[in-house]
Protein backbone atom coordinates (compact mmCIF):
# COMPACT_ATOMS: atom_id res chain seq x y z
CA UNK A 1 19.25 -38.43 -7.73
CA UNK A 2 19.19 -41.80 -9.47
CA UNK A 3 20.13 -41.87 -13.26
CA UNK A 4 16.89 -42.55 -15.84
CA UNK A 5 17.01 -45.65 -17.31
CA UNK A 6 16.53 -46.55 -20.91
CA UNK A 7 16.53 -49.39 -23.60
CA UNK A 8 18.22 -49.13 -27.06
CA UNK A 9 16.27 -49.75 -30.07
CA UNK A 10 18.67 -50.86 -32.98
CA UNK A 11 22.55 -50.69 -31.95
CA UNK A 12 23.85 -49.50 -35.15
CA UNK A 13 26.70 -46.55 -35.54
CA UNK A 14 23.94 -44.02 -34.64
CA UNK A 15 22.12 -45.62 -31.50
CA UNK A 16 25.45 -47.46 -30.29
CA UNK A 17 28.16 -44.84 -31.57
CA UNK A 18 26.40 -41.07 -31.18
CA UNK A 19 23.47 -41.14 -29.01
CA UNK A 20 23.84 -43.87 -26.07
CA UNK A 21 27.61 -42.71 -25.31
CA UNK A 22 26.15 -40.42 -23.67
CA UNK A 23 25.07 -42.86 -20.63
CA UNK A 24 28.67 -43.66 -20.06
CA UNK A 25 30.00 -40.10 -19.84
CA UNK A 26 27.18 -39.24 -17.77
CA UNK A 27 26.60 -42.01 -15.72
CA UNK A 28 24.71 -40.12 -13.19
CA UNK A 29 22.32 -38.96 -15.30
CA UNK A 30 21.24 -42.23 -18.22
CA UNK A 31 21.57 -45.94 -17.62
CA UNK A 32 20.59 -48.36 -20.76
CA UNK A 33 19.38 -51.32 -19.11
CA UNK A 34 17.94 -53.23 -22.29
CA UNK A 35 19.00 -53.85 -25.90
CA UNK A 36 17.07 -54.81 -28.97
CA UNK A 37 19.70 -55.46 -32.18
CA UNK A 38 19.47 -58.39 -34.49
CA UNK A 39 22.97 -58.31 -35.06
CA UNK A 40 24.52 -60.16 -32.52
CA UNK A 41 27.60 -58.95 -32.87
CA UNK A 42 26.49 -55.13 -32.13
CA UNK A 43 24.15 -56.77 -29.69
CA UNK A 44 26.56 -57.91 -27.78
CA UNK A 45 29.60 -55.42 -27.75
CA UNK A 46 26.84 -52.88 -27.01
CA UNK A 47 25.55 -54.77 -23.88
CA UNK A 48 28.84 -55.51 -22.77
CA UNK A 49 30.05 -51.67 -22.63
CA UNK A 50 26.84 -50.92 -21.05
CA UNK A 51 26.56 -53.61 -18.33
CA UNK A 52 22.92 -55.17 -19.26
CA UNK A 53 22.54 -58.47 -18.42
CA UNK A 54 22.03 -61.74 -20.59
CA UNK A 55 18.13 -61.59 -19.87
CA UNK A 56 17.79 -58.01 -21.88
CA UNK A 57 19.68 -58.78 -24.68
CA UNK A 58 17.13 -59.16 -27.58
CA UNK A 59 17.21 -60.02 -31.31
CA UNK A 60 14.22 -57.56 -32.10
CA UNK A 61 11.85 -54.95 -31.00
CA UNK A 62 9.04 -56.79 -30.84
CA UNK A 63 10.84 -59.29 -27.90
CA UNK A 64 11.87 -56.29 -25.67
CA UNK A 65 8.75 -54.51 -25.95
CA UNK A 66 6.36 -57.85 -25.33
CA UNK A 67 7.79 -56.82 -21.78
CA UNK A 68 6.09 -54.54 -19.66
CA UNK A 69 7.51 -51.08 -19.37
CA UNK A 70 11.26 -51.73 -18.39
CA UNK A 71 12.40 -48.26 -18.62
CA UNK A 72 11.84 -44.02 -18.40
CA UNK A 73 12.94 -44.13 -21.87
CA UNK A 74 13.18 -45.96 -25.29
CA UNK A 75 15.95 -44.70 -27.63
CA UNK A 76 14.65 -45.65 -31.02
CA UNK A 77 17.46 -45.56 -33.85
CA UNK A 78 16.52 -48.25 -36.26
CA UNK A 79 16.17 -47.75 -40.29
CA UNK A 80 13.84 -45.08 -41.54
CA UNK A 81 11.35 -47.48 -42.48
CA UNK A 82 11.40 -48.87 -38.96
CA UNK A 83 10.32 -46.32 -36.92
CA UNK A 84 6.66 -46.36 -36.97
CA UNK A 85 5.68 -49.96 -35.39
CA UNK A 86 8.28 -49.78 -32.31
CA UNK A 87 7.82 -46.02 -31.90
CA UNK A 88 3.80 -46.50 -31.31
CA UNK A 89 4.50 -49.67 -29.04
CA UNK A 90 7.05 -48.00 -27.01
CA UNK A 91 4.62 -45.34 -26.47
CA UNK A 92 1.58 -46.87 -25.28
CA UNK A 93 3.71 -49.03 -23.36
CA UNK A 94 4.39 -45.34 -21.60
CA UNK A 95 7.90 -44.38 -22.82
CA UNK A 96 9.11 -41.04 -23.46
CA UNK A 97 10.42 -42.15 -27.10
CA UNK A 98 13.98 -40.57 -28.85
CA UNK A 99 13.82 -40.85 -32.26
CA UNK A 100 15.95 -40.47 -35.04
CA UNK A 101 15.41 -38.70 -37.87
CA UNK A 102 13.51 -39.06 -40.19
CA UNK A 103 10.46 -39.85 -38.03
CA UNK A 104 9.06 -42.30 -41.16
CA UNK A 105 8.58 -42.00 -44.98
CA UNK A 106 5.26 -42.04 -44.91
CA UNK A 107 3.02 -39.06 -44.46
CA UNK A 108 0.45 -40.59 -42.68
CA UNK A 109 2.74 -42.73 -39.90
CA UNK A 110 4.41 -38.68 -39.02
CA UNK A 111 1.18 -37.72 -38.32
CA UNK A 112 -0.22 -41.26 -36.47
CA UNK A 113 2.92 -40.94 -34.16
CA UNK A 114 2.60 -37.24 -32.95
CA UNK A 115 -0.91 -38.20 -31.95
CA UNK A 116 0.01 -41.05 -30.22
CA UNK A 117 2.34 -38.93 -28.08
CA UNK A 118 -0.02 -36.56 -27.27
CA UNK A 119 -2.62 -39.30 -26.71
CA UNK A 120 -0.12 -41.08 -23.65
CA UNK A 121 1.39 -38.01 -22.77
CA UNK A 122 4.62 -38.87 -23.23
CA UNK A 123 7.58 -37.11 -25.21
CA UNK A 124 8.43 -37.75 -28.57
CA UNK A 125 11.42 -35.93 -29.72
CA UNK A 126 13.35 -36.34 -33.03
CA UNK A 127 16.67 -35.70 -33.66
CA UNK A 128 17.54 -33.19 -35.39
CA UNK A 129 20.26 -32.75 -33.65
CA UNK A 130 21.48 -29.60 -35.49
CA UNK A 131 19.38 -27.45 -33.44
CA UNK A 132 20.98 -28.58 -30.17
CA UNK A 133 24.30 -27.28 -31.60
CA UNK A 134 26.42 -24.13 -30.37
CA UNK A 135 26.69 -22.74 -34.28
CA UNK A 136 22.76 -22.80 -35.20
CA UNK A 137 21.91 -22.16 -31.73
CA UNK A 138 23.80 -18.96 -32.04
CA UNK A 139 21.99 -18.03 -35.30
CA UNK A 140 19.06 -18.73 -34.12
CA UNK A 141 19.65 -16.32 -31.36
CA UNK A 142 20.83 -13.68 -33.13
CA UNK A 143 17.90 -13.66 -35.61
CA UNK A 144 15.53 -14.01 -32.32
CA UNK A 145 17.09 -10.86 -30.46
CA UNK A 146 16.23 -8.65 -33.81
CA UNK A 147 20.28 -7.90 -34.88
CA UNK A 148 19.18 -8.20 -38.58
CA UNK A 149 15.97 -7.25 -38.82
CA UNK A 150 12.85 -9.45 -40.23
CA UNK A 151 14.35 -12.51 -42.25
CA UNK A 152 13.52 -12.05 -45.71
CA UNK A 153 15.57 -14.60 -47.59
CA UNK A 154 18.31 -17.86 -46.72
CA UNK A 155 20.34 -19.58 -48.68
CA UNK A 156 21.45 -22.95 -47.18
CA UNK A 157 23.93 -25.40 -49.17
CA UNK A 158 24.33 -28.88 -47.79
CA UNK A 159 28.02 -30.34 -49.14
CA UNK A 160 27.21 -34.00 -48.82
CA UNK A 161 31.27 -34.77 -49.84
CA UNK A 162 31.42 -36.94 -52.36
CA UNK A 163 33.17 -39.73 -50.27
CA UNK A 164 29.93 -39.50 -47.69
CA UNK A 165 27.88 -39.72 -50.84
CA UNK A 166 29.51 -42.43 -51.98
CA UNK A 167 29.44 -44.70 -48.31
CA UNK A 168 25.83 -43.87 -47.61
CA UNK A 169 24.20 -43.08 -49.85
CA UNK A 170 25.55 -45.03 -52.99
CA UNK A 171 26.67 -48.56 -51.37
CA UNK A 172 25.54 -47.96 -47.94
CA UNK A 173 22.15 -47.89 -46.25
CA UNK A 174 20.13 -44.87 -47.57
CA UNK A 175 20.90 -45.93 -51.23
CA UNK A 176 17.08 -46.62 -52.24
CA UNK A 177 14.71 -44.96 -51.35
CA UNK A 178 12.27 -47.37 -51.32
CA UNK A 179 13.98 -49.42 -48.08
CA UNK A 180 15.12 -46.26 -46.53
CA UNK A 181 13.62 -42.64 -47.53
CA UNK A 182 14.37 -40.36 -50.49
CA UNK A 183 17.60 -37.96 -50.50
CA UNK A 184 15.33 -35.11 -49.29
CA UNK A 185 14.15 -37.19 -45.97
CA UNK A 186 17.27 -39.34 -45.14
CA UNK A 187 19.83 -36.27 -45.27
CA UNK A 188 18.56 -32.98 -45.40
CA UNK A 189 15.42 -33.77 -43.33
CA UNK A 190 17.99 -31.99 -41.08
CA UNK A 191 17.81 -28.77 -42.86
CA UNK A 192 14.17 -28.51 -43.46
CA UNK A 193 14.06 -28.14 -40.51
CA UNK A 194 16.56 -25.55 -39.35
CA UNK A 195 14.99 -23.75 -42.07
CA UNK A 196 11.64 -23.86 -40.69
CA UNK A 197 12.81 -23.59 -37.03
CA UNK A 198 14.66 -20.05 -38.55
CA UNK A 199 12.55 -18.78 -40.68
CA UNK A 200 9.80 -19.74 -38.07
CA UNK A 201 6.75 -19.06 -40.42
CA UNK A 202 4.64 -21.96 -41.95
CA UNK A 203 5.87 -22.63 -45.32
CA UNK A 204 3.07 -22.07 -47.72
CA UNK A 205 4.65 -23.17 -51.71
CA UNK A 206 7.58 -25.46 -52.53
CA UNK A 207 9.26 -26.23 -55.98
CA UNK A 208 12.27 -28.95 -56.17
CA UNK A 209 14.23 -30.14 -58.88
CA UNK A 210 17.07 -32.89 -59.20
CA UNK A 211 18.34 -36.38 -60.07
CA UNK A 212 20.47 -39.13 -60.31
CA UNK A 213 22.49 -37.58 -62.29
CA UNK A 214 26.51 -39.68 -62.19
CA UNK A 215 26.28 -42.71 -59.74
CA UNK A 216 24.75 -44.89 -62.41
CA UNK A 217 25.86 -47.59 -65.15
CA UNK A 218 26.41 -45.35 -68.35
CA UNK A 219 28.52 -42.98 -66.47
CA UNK A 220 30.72 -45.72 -65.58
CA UNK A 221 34.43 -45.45 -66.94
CA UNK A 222 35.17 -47.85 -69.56
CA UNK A 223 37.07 -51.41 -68.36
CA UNK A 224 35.18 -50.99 -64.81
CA UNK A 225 34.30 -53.86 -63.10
CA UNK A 226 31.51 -54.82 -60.69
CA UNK A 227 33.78 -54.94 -57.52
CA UNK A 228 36.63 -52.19 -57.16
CA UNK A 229 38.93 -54.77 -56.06
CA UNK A 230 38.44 -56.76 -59.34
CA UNK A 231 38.94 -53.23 -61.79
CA UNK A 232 41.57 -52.33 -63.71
CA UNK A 233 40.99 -48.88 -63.74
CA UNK A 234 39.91 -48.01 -60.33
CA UNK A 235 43.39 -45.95 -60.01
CA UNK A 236 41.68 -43.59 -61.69
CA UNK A 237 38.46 -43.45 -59.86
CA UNK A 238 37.91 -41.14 -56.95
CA UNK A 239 35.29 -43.51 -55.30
CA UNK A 240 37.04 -46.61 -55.44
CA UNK A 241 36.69 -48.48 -52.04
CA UNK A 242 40.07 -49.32 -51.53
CA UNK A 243 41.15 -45.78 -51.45
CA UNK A 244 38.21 -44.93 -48.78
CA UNK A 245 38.70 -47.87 -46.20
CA UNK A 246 42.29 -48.53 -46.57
CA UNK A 247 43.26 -44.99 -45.92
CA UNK A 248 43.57 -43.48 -42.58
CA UNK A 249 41.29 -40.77 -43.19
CA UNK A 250 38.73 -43.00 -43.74
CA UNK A 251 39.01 -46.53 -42.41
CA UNK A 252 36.72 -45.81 -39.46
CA UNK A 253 33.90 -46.19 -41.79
CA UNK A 254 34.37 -49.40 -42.75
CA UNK A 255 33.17 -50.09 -39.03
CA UNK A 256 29.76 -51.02 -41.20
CA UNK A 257 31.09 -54.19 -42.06
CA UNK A 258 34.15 -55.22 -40.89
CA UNK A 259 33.96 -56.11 -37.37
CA UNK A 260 37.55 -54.77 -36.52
CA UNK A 261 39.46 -52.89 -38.38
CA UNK A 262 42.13 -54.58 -39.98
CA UNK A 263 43.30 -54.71 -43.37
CA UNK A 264 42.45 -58.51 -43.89
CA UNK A 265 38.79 -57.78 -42.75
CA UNK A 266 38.25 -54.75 -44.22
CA UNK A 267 39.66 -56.29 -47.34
CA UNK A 268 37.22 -59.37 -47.00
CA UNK A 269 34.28 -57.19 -46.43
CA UNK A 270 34.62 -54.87 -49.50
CA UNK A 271 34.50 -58.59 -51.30
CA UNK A 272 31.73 -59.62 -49.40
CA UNK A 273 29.59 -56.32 -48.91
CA UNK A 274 28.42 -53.67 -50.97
CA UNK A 275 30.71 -51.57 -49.57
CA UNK A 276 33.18 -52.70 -52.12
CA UNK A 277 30.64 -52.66 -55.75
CA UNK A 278 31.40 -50.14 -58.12
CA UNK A 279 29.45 -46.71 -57.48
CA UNK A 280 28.34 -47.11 -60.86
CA UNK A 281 26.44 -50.52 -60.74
CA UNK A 282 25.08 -50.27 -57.25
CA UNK A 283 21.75 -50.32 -58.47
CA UNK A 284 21.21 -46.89 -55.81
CA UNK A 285 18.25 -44.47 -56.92
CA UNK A 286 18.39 -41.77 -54.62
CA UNK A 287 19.49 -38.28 -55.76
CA UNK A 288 23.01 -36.99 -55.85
CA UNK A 289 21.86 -32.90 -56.46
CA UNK A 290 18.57 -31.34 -55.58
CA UNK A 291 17.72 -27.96 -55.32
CA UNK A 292 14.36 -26.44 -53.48
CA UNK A 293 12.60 -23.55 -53.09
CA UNK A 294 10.70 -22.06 -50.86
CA UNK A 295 8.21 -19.23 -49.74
CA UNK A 296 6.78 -18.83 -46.33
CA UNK A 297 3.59 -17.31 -44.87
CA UNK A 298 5.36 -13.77 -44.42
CA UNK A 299 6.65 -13.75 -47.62
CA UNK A 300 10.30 -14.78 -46.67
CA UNK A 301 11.66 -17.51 -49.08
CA UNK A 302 14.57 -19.86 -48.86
CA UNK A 303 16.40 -21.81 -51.43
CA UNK A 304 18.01 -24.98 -50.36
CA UNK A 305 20.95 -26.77 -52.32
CA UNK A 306 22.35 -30.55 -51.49
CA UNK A 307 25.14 -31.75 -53.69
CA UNK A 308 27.22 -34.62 -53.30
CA UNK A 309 29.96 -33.22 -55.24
CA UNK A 310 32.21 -31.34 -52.88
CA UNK A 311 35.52 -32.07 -51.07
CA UNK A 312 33.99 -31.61 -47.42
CA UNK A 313 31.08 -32.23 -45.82
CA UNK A 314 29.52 -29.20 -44.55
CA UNK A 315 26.82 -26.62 -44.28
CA UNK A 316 26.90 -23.34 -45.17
CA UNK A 317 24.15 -20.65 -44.71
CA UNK A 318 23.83 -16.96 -45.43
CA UNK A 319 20.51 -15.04 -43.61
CA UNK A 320 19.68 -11.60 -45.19
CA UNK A 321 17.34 -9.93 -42.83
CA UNK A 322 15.91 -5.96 -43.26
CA UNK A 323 18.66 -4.18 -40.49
CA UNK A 324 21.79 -7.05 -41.43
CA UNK A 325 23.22 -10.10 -42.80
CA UNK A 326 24.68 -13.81 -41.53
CA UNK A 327 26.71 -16.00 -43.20
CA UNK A 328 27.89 -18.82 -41.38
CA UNK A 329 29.77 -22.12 -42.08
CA UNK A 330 31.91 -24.62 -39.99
CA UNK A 331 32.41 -22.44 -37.05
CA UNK A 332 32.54 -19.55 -37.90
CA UNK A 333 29.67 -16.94 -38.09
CA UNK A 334 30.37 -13.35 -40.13
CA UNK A 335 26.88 -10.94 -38.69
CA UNK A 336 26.77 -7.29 -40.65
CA UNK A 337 25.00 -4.58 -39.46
CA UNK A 338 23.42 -2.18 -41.86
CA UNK A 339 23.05 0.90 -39.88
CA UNK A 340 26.73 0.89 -38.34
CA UNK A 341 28.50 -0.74 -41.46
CA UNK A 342 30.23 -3.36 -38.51
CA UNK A 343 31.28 -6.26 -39.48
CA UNK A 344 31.49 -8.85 -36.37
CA UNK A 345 32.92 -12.83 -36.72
CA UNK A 346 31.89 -14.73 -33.64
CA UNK A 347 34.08 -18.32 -33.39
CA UNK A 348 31.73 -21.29 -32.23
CA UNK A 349 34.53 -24.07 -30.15
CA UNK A 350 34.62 -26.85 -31.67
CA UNK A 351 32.42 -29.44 -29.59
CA UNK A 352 34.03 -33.19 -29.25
CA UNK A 353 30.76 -35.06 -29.62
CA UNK A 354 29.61 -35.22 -33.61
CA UNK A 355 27.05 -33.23 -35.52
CA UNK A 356 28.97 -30.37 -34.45
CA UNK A 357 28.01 -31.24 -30.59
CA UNK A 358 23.94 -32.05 -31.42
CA UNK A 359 24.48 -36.08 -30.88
CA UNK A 360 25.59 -35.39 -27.54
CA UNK A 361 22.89 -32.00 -26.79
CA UNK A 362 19.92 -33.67 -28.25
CA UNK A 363 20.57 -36.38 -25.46
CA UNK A 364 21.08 -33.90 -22.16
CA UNK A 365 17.96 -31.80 -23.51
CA UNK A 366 15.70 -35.13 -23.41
CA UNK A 367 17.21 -36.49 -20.65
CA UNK A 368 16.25 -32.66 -18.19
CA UNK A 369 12.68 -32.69 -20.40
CA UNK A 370 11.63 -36.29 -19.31
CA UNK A 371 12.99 -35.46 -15.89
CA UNK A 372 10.83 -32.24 -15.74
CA UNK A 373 7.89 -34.07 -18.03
CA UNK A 374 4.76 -31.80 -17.38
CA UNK A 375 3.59 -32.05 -20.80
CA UNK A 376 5.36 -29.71 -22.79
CA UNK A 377 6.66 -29.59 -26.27
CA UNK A 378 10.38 -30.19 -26.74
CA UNK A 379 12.32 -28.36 -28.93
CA UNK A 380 12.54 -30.66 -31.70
CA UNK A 381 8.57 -32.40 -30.78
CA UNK A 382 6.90 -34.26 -32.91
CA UNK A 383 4.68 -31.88 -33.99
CA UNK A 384 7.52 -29.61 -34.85
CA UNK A 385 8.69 -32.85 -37.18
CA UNK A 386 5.86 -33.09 -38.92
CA UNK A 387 6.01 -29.28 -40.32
CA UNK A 388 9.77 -29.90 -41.80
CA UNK A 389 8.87 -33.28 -42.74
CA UNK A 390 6.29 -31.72 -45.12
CA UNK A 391 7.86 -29.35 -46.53
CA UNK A 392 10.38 -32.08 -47.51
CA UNK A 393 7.59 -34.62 -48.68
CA UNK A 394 6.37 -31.37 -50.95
CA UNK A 395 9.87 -30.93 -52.26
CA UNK A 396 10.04 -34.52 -53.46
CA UNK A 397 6.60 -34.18 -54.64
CA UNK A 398 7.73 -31.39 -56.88
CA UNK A 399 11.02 -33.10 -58.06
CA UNK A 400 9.45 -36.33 -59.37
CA UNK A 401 6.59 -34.26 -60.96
CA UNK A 402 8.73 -32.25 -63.20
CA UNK A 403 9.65 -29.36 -60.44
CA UNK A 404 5.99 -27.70 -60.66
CA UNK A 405 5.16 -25.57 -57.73
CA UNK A 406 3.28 -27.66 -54.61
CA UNK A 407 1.02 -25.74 -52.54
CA UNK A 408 1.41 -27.37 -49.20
CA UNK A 409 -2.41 -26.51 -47.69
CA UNK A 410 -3.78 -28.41 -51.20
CA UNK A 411 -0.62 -30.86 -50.29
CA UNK A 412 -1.37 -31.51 -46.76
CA UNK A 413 -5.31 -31.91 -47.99
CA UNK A 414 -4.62 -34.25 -50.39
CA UNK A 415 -2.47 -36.44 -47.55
CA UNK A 416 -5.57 -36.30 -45.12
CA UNK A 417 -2.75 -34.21 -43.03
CA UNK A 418 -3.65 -30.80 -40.79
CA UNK A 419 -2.09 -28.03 -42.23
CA UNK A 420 0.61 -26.28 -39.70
């Protein structure tokens, strides 16, 4: 059986570093054969781990796909706001498309490409990746067999970590939200939808509220300076860049811009990059808390917290269903049952690929579907998207409106988008 072959869309530490590592542990089953990067560093490190010749090496998207279909496959990880254009092309050029999340920003673009799909019959499947993962798989099993019951309420917190919050999402690529997505779409996209894949009722009213609240200029301690190398006081700051990308803990991350990892380069990029500005005058505008709420067709609500301000980065969920409870987080998943009074902890192994083994399952599920291809839904489709997608677009809806309640039929209508 000869591997499928696919082309790489945007070689940054999610295309490159989670998703196409896959082709090289699994040889036999996923070949890249063409890259599209404008970097040309990436470009070319990723082409040269992957054996593709000079003559598919490209500096955009719109060069690779002026070809004719090249591969079974287009792996599609560029920034949020550039997803739409290549995603469409690579479709009616007859891909099976792997996305990553979030599909786009805007409403309308969701809905254009899960049509398109459907319209070349080809997979499109996004990656939220926690779904592929041993730990929600197994709650989402448990809930399925009946063990607690009907699912009345969850509680999910996402723990951003204030260091993540402070490399992404303060100096780092998902920092405004009008280049890359708001809060609710570039991070916890992800956990509307687990939510809606465990609940598994439409969700019918939303209410959000949160804010900027620290990462901006008046919070900033007095004497800071613009750069962290250049401040006196950044001793006394627990986001000071130095202290991230000169540690050990944390020095991989400055793989965003320093080409190797040295202390000279790292150095020169936090004077270069803003990587090394103060967290306070990064001129950043997405949230650092938000809060939502959420009831469901069935009458089942959820309440979802993201914070930045936590010492790990983590989820943790509790499900209280009519016959038990869940509470899981890390690895580890606690299951009561009401009728016996047992209490039962079922340890998850730790999988070696990241997202708590989804990079690495999101790719083997694609790579059997497109094999198989008869026209079926994957598990995380396109149309499955588009439901969590909404429910986030609601959310922020709600939050920059003062937290009022959104209807998501009147929501949906007023987006010129189906109600699901």
């Amino acid at each position: 059986m000869s591997p499928l072959t696919a082309i790489l869309i945007g070689a940054g530490a999610r295309g490159a570093g989670c998703y196409a590592p896959y082709a090289l542990k699994y040889p036999h089953e996923l070949k890249f054969i063409a890259v599209a990067e404008p970097n040309r560093e990436r470009r070319e490190a990723f082409a040269e781990a992957h054996g593709i010749p000079a003559k598919n090496r490209y500096e955009s998207w719109e060069e690779l796909l002026a070809n004719p279909q090249l591969a079974d496959i287009a792996l599609i990880t560029t920034q949020d706001r550039q997803h739409y254009e290549p995603t469409l092309r690579a479709l009616k050029q007859k891909y099976h498309v792997l996305l990553e999340k979030p599909m786009s920003p805007d409403p309308a673009e969701c809905l254009e490409m899960e049509r398109a799909a459907k319209e070349n019959y080809r997979l499109l499947t996004i990656c939220h990746v926690l779904r592929y993962t041993p730990f929600w798989s197994k709650l989402k099993a448990i809930i399925a067999e009946g063990k607690i019951g009907e699912v009345i309420s969850v509680q999910l917190n996402e723990n951003v970590g204030y260091w993540h919050m402070a490399h992404s999402f303060v100096r780092g690529n998902w920092s405004h939200s009008a280049v890359s997505s708001p809060m609710i779409l570039a991070k916890s996209c992800h956990d509307m939808d687990v939510l809606s894949w465990l609940v598994d009722q439409p969700c019918e009213r939303v209410s959000s509220f949160g804010s900027l609240k620290h990462f901006r200029p008046d919070q900033a301690p007095e004497g800071a300076a613009d750069r962290c190398l250049d401040c006196r006081v950044q001793g006394e700051c627990p986001y000071a860049a130095p202290r991230f990308y000169l540690s050990d803990t944390y020095r991989h991350w400055a793989r965003h811009f320093a080409p190797e990892l040295t202390e000279a380069q790292i150095i020169q990029g936090l004077r270069d990059t803003d990587y090394g500005r103060c967290v306070y005058k990064s001129d950043n505008d997405v949230v650092d808390h938000q809060v939502v709420n959420m009831e469901f067709a069935n009458g089942a609500t959820a309440m979802f917290s993201m914070c930045a301000f936590t010492m790990n980065s983590e989820r943790r969920i509790q499900i209280m269903g009519t016959r038990g409870e869940l509470r899981g987080e890390e690895n580890k998943i606690i299951w009561w049952d009401f009728l016996s009074g047992e209490k039962m902890e079922i340890t998850i192994p730790v999988p070696s690929s990241g997202h708590g083994g989804g990079d690495e399952g999101v790719v083997d599920s694609f790579v059997k579907e497109v094999r198989g291809y008869d026209g079926q839904e994957s598990l995380t489709s396109a149309s499955a998207s588009v439901r969590s997608h909404m429910m986030a677009f609601a959310a922020e809806h709600s939050r920059v409106n003062g937290g009022k309640v959104v209807d998501l039929a009147a929501f949906a209508g007023e987006l010129n988008v189906p109600v699901r």
